[in-house]
N, C-alpha and C. Protein backbone atom coordinates (compact mmCIF):
# COMPACT_ATOMS: atom_id res chain seq x y z
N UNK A 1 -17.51 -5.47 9.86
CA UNK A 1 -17.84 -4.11 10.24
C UNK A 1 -17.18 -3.14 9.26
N UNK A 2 -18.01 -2.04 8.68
CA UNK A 2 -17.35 -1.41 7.37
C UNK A 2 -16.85 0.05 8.81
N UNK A 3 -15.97 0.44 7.98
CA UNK A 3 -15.87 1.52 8.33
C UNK A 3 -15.64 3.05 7.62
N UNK A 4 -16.41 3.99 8.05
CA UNK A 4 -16.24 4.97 6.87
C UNK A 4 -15.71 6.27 7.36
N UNK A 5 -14.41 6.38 6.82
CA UNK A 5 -13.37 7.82 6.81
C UNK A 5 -13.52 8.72 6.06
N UNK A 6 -13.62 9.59 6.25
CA UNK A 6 -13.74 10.80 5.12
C UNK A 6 -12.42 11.98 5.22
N UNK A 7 -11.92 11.57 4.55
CA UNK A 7 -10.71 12.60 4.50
C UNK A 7 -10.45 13.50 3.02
N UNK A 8 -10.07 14.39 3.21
CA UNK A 8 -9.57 15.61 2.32
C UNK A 8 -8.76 15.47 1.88
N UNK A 9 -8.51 15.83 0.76
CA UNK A 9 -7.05 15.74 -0.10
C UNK A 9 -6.00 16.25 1.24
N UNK A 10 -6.39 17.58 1.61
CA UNK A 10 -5.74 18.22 3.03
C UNK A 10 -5.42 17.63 3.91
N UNK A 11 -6.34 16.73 4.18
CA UNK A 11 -6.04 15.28 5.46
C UNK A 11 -5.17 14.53 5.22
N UNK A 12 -5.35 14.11 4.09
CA UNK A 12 -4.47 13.19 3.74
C UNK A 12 -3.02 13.40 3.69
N UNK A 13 -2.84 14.61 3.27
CA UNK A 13 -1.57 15.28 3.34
C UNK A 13 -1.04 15.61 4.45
N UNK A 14 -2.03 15.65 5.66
CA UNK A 14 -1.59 15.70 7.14
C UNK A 14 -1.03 14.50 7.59
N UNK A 15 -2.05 13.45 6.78
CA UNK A 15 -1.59 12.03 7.50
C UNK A 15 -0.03 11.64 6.73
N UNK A 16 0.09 11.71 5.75
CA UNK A 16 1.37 11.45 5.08
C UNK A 16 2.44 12.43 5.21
N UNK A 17 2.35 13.80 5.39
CA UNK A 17 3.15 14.53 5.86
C UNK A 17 4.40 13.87 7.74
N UNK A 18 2.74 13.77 8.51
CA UNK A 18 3.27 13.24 9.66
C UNK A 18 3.86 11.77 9.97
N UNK A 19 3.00 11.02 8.69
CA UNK A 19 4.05 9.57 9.10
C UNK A 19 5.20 9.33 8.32
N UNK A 20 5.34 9.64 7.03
CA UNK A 20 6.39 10.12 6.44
C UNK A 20 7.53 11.01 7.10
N UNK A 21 7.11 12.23 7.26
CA UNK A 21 7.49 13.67 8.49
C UNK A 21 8.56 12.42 9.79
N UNK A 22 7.73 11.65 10.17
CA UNK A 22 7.93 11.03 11.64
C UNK A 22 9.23 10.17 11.12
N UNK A 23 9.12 9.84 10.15
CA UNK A 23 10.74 8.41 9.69
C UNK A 23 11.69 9.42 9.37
N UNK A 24 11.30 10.92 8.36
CA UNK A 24 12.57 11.44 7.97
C UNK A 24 13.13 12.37 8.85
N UNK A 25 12.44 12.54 10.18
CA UNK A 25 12.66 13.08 11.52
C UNK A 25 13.98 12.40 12.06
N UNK A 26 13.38 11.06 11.92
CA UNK A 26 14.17 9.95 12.79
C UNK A 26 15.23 10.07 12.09
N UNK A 27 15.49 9.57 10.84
CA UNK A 27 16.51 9.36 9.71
C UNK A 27 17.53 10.79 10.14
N UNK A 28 16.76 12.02 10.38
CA UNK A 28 17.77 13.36 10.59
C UNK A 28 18.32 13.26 12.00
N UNK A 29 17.88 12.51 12.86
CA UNK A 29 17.92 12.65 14.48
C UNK A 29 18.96 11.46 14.35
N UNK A 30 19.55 10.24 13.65
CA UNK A 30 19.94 8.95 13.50
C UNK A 30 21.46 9.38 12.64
N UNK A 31 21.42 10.54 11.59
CA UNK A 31 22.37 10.74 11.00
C UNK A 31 23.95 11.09 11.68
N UNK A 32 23.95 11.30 12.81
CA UNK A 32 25.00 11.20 13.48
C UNK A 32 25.81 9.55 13.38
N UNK A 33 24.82 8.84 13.98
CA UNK A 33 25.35 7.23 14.01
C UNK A 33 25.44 6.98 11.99
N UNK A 34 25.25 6.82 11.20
CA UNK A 34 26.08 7.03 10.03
C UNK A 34 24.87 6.91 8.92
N UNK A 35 23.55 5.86 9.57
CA UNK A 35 22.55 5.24 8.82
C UNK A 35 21.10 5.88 8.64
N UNK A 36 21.39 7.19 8.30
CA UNK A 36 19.95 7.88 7.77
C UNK A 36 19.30 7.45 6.62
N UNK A 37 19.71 6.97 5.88
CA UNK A 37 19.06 6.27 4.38
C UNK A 37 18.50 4.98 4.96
N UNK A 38 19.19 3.91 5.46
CA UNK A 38 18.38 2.90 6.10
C UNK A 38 17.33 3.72 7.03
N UNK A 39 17.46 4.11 7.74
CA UNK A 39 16.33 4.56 8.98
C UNK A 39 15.27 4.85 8.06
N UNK A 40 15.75 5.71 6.99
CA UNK A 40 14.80 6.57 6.38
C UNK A 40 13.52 4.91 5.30
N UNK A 41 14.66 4.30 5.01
CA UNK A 41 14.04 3.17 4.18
C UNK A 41 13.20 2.41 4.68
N UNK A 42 14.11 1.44 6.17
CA UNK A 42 13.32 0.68 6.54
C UNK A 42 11.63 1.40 7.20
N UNK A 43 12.15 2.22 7.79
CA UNK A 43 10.82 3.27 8.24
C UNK A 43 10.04 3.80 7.10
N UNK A 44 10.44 3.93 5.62
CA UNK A 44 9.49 4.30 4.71
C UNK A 44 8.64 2.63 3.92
N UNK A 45 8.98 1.88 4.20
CA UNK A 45 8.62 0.48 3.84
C UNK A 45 7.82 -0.21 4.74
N UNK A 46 7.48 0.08 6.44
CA UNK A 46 6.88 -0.41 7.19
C UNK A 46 5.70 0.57 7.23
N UNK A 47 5.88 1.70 6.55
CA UNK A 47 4.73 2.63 6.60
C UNK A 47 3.50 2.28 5.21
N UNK A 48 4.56 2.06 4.54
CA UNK A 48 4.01 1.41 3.26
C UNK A 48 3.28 0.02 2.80
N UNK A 49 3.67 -0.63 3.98
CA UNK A 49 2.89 -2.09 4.41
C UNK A 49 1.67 -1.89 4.95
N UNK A 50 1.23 -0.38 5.46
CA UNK A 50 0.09 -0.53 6.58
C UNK A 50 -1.22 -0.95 5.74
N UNK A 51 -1.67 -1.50 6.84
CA UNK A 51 -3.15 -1.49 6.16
C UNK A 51 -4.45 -1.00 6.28
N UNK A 52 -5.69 -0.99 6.02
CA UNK A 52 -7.01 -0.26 6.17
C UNK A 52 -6.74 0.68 5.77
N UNK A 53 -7.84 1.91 6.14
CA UNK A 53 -7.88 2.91 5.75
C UNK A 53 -6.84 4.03 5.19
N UNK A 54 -5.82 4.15 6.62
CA UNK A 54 -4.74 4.66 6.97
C UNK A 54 -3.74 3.62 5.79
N UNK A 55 -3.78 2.76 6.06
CA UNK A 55 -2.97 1.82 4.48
C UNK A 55 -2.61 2.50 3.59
N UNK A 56 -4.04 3.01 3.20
CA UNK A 56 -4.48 3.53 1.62
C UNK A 56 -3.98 4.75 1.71
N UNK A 57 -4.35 5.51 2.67
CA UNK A 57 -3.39 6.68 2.31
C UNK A 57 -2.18 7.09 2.71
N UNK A 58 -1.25 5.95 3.51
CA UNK A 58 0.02 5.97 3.20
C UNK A 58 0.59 5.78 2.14
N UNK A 59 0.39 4.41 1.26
CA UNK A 59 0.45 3.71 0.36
C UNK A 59 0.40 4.71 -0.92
N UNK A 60 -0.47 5.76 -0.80
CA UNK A 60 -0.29 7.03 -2.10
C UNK A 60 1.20 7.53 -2.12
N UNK A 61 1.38 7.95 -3.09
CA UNK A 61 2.66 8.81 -3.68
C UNK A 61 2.66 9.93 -2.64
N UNK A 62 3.98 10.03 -2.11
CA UNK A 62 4.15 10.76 -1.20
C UNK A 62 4.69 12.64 -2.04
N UNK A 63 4.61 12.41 -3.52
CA UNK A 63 4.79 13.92 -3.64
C UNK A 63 4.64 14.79 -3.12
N UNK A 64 3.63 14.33 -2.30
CA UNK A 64 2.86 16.20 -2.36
C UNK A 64 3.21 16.50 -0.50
N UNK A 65 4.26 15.59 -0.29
CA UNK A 65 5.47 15.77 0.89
C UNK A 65 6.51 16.66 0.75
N UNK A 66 6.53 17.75 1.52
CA UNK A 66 7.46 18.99 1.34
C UNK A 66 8.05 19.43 2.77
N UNK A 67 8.33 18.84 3.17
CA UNK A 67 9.33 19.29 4.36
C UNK A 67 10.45 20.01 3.94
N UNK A 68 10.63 21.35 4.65
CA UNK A 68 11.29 22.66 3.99
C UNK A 68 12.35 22.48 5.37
N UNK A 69 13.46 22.65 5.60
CA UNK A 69 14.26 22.45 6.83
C UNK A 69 15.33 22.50 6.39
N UNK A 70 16.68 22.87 6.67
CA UNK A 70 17.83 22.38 7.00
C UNK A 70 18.69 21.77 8.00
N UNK A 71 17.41 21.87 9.32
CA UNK A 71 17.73 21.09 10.47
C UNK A 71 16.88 20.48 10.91
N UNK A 72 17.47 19.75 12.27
CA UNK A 72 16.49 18.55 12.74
C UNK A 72 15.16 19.17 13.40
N UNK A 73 15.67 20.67 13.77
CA UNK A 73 14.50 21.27 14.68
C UNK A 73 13.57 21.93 13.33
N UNK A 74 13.94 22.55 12.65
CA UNK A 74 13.53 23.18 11.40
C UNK A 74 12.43 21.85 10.89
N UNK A 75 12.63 20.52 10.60
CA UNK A 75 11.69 19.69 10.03
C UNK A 75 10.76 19.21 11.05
N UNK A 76 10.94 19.42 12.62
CA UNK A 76 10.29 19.24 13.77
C UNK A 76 9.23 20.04 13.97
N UNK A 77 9.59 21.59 13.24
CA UNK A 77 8.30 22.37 13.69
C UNK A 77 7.38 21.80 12.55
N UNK A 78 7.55 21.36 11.94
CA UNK A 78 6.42 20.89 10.86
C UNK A 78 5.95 19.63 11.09
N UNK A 79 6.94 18.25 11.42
CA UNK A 79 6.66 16.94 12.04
C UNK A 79 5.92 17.06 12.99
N UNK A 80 5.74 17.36 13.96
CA UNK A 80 5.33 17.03 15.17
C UNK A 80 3.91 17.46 15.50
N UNK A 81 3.80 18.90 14.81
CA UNK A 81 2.29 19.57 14.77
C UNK A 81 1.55 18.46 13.65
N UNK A 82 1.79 18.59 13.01
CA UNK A 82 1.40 17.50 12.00
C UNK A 82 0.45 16.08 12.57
N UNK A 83 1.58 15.45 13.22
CA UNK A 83 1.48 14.36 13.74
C UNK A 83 0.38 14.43 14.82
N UNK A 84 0.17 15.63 15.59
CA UNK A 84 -0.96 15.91 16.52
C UNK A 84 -2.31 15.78 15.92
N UNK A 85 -2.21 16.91 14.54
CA UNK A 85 -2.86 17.03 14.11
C UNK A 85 -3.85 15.54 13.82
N UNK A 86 -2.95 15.08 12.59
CA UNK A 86 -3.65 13.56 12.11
C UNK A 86 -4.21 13.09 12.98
N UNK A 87 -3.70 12.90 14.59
CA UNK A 87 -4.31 11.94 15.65
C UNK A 87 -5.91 12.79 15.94
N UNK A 88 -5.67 13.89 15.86
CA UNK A 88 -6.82 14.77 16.07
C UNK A 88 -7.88 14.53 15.05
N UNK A 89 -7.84 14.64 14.07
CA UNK A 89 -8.63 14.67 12.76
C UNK A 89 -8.71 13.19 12.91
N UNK A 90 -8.49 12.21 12.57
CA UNK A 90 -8.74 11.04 12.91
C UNK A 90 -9.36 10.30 14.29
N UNK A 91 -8.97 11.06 15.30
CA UNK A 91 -9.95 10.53 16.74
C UNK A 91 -11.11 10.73 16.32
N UNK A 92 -11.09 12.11 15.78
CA UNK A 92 -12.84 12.81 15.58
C UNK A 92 -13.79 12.10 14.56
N UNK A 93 -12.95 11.37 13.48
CA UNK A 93 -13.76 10.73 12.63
C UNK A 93 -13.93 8.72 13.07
N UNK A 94 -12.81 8.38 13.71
CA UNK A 94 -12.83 7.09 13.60
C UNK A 94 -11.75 6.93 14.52
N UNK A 95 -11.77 6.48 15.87
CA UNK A 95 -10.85 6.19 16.68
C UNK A 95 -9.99 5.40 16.89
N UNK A 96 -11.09 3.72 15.86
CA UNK A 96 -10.05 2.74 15.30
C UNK A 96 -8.66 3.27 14.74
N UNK A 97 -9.31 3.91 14.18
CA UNK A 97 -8.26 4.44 12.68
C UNK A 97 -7.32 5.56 13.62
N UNK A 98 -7.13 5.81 14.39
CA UNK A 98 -6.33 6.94 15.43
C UNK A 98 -5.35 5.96 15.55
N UNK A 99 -6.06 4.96 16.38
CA UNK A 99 -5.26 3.77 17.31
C UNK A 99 -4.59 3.19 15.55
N UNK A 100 -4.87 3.00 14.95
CA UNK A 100 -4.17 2.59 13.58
C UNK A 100 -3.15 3.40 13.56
N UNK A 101 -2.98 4.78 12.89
CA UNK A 101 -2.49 5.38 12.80
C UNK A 101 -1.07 4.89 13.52
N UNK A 102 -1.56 5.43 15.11
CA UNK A 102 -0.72 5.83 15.99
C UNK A 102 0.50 4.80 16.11
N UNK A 103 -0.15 3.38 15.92
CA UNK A 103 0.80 1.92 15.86
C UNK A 103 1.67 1.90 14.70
N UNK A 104 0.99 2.27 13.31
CA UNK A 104 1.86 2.38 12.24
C UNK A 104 3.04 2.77 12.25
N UNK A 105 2.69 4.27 12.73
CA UNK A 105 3.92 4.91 12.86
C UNK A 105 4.87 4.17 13.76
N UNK A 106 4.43 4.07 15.05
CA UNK A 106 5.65 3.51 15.91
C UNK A 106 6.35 2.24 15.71
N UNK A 107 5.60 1.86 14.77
CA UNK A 107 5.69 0.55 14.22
C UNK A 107 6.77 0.81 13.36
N UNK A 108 6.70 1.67 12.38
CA UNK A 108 7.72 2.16 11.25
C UNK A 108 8.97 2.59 11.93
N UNK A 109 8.90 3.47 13.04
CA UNK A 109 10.07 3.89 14.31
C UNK A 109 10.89 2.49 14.54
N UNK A 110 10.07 1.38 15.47
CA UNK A 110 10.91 0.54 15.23
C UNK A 110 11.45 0.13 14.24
N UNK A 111 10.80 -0.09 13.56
CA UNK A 111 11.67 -0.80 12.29
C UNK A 111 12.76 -0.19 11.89
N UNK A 112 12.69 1.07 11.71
CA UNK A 112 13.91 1.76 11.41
C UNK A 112 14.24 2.01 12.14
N UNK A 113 15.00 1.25 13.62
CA UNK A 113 16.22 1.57 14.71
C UNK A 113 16.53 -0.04 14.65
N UNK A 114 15.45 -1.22 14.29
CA UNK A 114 15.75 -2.56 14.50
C UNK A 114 17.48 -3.29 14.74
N UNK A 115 17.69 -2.59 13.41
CA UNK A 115 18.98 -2.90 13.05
C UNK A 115 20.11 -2.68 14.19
N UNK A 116 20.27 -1.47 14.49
CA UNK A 116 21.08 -0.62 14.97
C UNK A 116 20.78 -0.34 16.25
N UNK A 117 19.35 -0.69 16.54
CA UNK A 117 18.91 -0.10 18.00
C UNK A 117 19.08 1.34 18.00
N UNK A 118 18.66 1.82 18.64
CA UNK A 118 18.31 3.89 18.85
C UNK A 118 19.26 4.44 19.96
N UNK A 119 20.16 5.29 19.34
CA UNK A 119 21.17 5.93 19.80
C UNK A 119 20.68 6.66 20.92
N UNK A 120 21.26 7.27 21.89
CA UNK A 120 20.16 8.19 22.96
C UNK A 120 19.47 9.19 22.35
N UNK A 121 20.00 10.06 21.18
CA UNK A 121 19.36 11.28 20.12
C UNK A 121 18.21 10.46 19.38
N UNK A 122 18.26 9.24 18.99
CA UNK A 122 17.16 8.71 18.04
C UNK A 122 16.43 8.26 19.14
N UNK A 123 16.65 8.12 20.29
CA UNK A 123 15.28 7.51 21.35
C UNK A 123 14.93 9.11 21.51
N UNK A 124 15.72 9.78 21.71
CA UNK A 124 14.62 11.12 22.11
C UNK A 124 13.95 11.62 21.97
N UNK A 125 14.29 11.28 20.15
CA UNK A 125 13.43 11.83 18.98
C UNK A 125 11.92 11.17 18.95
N UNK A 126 12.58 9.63 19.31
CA UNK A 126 11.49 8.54 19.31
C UNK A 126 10.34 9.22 20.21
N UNK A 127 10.81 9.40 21.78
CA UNK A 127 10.04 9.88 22.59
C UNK A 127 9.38 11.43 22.40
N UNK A 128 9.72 12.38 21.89
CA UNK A 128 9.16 13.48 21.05
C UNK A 128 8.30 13.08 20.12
N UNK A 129 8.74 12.47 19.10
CA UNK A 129 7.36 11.71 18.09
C UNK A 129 6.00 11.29 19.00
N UNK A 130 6.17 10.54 19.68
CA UNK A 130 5.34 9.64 20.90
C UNK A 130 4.23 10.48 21.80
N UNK A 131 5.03 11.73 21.82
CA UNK A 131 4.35 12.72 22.91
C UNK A 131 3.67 13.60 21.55
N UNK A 132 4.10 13.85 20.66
CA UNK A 132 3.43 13.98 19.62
C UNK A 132 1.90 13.45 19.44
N UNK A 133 2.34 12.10 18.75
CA UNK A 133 0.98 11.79 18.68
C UNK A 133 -0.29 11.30 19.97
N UNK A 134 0.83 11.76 21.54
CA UNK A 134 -0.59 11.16 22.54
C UNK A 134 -0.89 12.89 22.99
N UNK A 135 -0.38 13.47 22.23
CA UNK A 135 -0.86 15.13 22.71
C UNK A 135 -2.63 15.36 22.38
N UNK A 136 -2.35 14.18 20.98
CA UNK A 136 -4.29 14.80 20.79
C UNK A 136 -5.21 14.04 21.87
């Protein structure tokens, strides 16, 4: 079964903004317990494994990723709308690819708490991400 996505340079930047957005969320929400570079790693490497559609445009160079913040709430107002967004723009084109999406990411979440397990601030965050993407 082929499946066909059509996304925008713009889209794409929604989708990588928010799953990218979603690990360096975590990584800022995790930096208390000492390991934001792991969080940030293992969660940027399980995003980078995905596959299909959503694969492909994780898998691009995340340059054109600009999260402007000096705090955890500051990179939140941009993460989280984001993350709605993609689920939105993606239900509407291909729902597979939503339900893709949506696993990747949480998929990448775990991975980056595996180690360490999720402090009560990094589950919260977890659960904010979560309500995020079932908002669309």
């Amino acid at each position: 079964m082929s499946l066909t996505l059509t996304l925008s340079d713009q889209d794409k930047r929604t989708l990588r903004t928010a799953a990218y957005g979603a690990v360096s969320l975590l990584a800022a929400a995790g930096a208390a317990g000492g390991s934001p570079h792991r969080i940030a790693t293992d969660g940027s490497i399980a995003l980078a494994s995905a596959t299909g559609p959503v694969g492909h445009v994780l898998a691009a160079k995340t340059r054109d990723l600009k999260l402007k913040g000096t705090s955890v709430a500051q990179i939140a107002d941009q993460v989280l709308p984001a993350l709605t967004e993609a689920m939105r723009l993606l239900n509407r084109q291909a729902p597979v690819e939503a339900g893709n999406f949506r696993d990747t990411v949480l998929l990448a979440l775990e991975a980056a708490t595996r180690k360490d397990g999720a402090s009560p601030t990094t589950a919260d965050m977890i659960s904010k991400i979560t309500a995020a993407l079932d908002a669309a």
